[in-house]
PDB file of N, CA and C in Angstrom:
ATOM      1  N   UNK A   1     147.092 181.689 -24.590  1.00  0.00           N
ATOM      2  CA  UNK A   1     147.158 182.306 -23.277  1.00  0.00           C
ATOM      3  C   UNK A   1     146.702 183.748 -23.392  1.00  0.00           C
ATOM      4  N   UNK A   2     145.682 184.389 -22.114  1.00  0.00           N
ATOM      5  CA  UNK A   2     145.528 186.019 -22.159  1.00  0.00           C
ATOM      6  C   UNK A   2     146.664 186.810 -22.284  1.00  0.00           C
ATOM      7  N   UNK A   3     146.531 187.845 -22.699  1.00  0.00           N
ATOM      8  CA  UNK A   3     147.637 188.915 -23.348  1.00  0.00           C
ATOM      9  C   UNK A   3     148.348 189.115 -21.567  1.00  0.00           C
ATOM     10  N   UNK A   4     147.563 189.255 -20.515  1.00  0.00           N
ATOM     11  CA  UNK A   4     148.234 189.717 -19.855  1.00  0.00           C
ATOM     12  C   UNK A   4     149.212 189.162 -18.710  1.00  0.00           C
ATOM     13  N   UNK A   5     149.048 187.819 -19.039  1.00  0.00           N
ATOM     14  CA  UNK A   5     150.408 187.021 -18.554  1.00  0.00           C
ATOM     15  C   UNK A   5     151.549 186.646 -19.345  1.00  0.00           C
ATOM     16  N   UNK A   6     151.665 187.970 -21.254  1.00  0.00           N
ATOM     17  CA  UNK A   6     152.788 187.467 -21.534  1.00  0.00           C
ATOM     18  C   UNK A   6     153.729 188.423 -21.443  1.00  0.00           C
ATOM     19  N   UNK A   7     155.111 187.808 -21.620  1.00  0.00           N
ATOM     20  CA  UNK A   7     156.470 188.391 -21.362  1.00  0.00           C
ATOM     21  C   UNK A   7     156.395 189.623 -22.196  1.00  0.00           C
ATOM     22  N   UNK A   8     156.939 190.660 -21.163  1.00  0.00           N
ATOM     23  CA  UNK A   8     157.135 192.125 -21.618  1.00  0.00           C
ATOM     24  C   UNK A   8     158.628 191.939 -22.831  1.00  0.00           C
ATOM     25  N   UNK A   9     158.980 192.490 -24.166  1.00  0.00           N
ATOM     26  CA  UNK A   9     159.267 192.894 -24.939  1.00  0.00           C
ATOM     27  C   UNK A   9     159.376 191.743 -26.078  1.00  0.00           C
ATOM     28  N   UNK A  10     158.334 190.801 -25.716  1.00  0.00           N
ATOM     29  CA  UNK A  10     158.194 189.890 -26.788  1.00  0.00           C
ATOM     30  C   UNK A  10     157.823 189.877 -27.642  1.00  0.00           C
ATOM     31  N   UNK A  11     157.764 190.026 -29.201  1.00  0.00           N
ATOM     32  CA  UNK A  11     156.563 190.090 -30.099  1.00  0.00           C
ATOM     33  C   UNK A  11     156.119 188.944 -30.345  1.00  0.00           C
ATOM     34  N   UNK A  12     155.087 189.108 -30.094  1.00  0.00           N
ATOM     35  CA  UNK A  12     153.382 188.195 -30.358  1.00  0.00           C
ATOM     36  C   UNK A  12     152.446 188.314 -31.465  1.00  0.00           C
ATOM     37  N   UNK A  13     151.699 187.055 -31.315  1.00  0.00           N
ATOM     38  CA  UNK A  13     150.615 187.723 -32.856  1.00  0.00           C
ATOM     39  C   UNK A  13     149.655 187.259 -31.828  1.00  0.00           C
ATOM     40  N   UNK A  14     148.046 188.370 -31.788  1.00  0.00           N
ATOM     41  CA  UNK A  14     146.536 187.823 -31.531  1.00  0.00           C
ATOM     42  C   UNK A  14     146.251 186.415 -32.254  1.00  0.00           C
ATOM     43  N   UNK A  15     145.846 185.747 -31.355  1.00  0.00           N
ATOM     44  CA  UNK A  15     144.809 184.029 -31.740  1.00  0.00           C
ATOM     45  C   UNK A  15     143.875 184.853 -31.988  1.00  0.00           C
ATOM     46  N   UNK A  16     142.837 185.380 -31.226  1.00  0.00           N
ATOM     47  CA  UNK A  16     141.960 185.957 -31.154  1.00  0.00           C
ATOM     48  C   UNK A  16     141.268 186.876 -29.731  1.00  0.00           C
ATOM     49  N   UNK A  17     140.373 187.238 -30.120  1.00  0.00           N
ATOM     50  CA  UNK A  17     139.799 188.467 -29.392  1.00  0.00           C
ATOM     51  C   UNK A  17     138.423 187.719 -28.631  1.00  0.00           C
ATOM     52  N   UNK A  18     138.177 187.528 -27.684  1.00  0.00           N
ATOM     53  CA  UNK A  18     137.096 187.463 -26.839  1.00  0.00           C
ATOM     54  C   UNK A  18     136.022 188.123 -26.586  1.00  0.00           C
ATOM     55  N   UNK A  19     134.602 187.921 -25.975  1.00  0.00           N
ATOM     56  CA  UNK A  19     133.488 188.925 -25.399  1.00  0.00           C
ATOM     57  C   UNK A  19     132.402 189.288 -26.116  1.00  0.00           C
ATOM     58  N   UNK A  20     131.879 190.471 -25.542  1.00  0.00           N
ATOM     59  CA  UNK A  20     130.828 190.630 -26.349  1.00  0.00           C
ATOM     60  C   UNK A  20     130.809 191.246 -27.237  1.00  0.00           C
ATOM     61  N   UNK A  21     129.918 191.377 -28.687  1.00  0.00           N
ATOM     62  CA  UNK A  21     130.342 191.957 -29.964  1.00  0.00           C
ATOM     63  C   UNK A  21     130.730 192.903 -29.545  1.00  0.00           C
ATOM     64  N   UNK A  22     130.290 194.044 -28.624  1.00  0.00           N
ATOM     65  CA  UNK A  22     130.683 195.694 -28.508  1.00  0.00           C
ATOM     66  C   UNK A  22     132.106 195.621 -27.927  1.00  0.00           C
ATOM     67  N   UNK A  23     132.410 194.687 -27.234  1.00  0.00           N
ATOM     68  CA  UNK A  23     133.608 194.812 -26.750  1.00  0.00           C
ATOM     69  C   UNK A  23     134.957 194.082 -27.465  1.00  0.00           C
ATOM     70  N   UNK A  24     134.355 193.192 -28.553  1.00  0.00           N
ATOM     71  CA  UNK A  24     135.379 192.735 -29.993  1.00  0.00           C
ATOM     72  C   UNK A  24     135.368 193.836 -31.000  1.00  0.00           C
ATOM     73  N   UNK A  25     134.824 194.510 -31.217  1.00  0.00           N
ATOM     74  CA  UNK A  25     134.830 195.726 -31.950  1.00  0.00           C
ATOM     75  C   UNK A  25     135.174 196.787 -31.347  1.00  0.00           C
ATOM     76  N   UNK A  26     135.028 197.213 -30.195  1.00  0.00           N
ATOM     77  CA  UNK A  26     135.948 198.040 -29.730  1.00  0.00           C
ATOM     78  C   UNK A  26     137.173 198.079 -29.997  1.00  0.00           C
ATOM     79  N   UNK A  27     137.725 196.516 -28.888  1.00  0.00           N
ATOM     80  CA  UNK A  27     139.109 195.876 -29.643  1.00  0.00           C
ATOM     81  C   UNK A  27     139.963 196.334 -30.745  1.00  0.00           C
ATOM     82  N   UNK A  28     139.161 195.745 -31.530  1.00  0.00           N
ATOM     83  CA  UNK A  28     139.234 195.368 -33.086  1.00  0.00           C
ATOM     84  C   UNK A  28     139.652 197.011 -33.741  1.00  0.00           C
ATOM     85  N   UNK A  29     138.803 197.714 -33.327  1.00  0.00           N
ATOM     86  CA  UNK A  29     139.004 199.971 -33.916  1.00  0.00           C
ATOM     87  C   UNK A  29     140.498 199.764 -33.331  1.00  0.00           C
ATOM     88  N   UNK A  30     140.697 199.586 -32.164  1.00  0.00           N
ATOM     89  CA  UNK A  30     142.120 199.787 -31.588  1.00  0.00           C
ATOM     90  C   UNK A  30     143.471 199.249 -31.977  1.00  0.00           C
ATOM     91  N   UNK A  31     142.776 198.104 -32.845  1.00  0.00           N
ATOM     92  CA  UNK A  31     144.124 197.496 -33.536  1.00  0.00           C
ATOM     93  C   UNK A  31     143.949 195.981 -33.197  1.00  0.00           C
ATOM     94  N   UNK A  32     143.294 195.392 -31.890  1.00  0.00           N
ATOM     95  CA  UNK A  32     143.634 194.194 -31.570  1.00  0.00           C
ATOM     96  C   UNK A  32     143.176 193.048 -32.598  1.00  0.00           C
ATOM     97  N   UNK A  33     143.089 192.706 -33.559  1.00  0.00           N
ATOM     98  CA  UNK A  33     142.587 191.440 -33.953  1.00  0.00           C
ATOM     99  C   UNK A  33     143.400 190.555 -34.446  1.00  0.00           C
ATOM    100  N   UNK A  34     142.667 189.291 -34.833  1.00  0.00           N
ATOM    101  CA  UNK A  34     143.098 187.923 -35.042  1.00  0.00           C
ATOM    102  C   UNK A  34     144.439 188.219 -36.197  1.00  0.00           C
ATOM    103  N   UNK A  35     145.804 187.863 -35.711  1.00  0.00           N
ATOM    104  CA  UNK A  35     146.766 187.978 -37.054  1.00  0.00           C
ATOM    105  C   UNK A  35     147.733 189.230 -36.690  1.00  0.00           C
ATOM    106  N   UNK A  36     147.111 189.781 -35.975  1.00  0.00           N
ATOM    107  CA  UNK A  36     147.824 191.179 -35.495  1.00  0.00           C
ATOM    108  C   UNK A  36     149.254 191.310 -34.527  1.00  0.00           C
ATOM    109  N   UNK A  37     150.131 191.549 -35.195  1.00  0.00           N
ATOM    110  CA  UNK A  37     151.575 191.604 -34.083  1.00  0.00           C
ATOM    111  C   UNK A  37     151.225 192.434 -33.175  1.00  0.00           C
ATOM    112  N   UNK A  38     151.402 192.100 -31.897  1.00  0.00           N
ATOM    113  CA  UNK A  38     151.692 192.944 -30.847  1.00  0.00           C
ATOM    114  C   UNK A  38     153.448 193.010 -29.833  1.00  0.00           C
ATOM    115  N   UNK A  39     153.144 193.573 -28.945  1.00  0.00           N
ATOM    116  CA  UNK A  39     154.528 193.884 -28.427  1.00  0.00           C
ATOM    117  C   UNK A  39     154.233 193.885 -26.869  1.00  0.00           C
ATOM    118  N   UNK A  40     154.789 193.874 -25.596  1.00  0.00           N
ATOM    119  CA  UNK A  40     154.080 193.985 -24.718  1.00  0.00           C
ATOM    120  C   UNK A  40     154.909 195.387 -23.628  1.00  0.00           C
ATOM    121  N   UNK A  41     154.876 196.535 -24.176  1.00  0.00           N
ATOM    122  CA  UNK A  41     156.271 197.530 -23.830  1.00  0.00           C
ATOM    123  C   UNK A  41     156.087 197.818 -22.287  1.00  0.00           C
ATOM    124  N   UNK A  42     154.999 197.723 -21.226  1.00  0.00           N
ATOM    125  CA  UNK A  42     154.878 197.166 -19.827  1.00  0.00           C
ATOM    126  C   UNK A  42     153.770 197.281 -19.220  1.00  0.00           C
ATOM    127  N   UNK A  43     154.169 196.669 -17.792  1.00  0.00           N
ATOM    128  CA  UNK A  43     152.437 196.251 -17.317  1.00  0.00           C
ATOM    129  C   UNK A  43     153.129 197.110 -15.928  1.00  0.00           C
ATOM    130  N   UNK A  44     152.260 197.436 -15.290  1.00  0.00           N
ATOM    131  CA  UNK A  44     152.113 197.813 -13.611  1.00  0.00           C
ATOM    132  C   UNK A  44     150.872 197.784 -13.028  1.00  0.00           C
ATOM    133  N   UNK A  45     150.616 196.998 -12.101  1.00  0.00           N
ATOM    134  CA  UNK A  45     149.231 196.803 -11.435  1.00  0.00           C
ATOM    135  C   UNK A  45     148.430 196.108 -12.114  1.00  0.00           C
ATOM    136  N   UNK A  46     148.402 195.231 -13.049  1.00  0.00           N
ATOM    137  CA  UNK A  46     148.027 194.926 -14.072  1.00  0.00           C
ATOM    138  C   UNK A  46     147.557 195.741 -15.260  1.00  0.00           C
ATOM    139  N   UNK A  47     147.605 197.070 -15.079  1.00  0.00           N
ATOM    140  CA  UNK A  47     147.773 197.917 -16.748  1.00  0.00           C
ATOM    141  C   UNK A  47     148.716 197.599 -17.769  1.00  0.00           C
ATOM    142  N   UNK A  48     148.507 197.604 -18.871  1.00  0.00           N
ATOM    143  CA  UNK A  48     149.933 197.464 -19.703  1.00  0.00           C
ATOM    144  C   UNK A  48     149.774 198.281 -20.768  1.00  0.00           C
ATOM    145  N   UNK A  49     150.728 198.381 -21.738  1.00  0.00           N
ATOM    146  CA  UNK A  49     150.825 199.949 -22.588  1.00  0.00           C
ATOM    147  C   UNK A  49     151.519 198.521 -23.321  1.00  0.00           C
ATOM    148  N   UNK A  50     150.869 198.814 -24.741  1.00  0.00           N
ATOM    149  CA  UNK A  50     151.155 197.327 -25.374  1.00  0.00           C
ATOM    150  C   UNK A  50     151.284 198.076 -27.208  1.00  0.00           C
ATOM    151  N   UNK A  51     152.139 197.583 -27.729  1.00  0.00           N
ATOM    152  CA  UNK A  51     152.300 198.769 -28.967  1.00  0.00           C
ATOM    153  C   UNK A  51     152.064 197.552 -29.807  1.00  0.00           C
ATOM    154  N   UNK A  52     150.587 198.026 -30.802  1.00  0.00           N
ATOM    155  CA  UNK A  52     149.906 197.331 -31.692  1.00  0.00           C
ATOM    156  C   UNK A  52     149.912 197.917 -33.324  1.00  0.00           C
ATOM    157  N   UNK A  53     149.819 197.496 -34.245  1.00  0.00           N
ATOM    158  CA  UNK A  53     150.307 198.668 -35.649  1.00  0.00           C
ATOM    159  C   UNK A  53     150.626 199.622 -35.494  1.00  0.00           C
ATOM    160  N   UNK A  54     152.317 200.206 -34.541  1.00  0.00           N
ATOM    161  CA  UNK A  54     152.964 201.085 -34.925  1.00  0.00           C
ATOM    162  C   UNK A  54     152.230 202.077 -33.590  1.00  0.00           C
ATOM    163  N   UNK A  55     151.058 201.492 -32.818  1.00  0.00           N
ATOM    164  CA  UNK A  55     151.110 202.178 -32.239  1.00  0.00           C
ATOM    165  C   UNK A  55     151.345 201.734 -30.447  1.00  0.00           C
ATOM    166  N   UNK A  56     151.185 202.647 -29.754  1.00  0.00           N
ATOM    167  CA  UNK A  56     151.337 202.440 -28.009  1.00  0.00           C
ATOM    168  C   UNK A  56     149.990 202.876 -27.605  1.00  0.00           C
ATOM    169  N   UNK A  57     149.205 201.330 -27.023  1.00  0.00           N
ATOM    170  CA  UNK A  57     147.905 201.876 -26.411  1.00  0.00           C
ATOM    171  C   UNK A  57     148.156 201.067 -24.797  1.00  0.00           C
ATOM    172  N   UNK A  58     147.302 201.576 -23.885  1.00  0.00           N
ATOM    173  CA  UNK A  58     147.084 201.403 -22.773  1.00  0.00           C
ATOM    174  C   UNK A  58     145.741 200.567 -22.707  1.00  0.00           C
ATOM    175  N   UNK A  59     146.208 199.670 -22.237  1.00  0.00           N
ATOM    176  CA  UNK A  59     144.735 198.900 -21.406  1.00  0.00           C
ATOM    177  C   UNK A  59     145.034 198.092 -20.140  1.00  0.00           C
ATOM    178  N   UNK A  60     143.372 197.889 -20.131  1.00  0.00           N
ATOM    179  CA  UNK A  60     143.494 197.280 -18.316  1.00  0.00           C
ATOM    180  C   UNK A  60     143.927 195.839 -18.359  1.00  0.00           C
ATOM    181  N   UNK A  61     143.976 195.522 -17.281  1.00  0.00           N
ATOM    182  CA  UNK A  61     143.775 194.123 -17.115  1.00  0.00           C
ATOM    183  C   UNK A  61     142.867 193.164 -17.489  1.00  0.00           C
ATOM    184  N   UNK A  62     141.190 194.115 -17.287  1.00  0.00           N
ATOM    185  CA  UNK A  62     140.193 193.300 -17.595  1.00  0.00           C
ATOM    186  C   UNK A  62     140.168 193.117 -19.288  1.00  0.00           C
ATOM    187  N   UNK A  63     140.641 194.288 -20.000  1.00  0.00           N
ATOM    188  CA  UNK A  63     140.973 193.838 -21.196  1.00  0.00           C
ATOM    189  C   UNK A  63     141.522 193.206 -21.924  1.00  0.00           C
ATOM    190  N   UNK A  64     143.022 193.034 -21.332  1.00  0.00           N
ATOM    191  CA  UNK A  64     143.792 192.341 -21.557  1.00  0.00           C
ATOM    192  C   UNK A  64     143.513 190.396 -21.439  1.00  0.00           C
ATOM    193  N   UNK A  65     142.733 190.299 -20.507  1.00  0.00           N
ATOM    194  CA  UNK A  65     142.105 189.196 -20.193  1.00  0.00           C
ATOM    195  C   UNK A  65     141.516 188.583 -21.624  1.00  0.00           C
ATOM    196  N   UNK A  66     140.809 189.731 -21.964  1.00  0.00           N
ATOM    197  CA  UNK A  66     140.155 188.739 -23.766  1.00  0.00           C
ATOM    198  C   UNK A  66     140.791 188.923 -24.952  1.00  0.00           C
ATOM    199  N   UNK A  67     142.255 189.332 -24.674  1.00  0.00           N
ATOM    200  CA  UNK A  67     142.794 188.872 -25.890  1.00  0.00           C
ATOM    201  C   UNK A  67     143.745 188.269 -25.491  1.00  0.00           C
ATOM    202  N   UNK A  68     143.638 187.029 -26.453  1.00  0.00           N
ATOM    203  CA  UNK A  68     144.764 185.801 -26.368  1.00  0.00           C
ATOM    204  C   UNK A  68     145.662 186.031 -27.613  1.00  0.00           C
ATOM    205  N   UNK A  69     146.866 185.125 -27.238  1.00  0.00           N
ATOM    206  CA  UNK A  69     148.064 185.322 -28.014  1.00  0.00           C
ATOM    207  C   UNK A  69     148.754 183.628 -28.198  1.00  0.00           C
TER     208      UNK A  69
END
């Protein structure tokens, strides 16, 4: 399922990362890839602030869309 229909304070691991190479490597610098625990600390409007190795990043919705969990 996309990252951004899952339950806020769950920990999760990435299946994988979606799109086009520039936008899996983007991803990927930020922390998101295949194997990777995430956390989901909250969403509003569909933004969410999602804490990935230790850290708290912000992304959109449309991002959130290509990574599955």
């Amino acid at each position: 399922m996309p990252l951004y229909v899952a339950p806020i304070g769950e920990k999760l691991t990435i299946a994988k990362v979606k799109g086009k190479e520039e936008t899996v490597r983007f991803l990927g610098n930020l922390g998101f890839v295949s194997g990777a625990d995430i956390e989901v600390v909250s969403e509003s409007g569909g933004n969410m602030i999602v804490n990935v190795k230790g850290s708290r990043i912000a992304i959109g919705k449309d991002m959130a869309k290509r990574i599955y969990i």
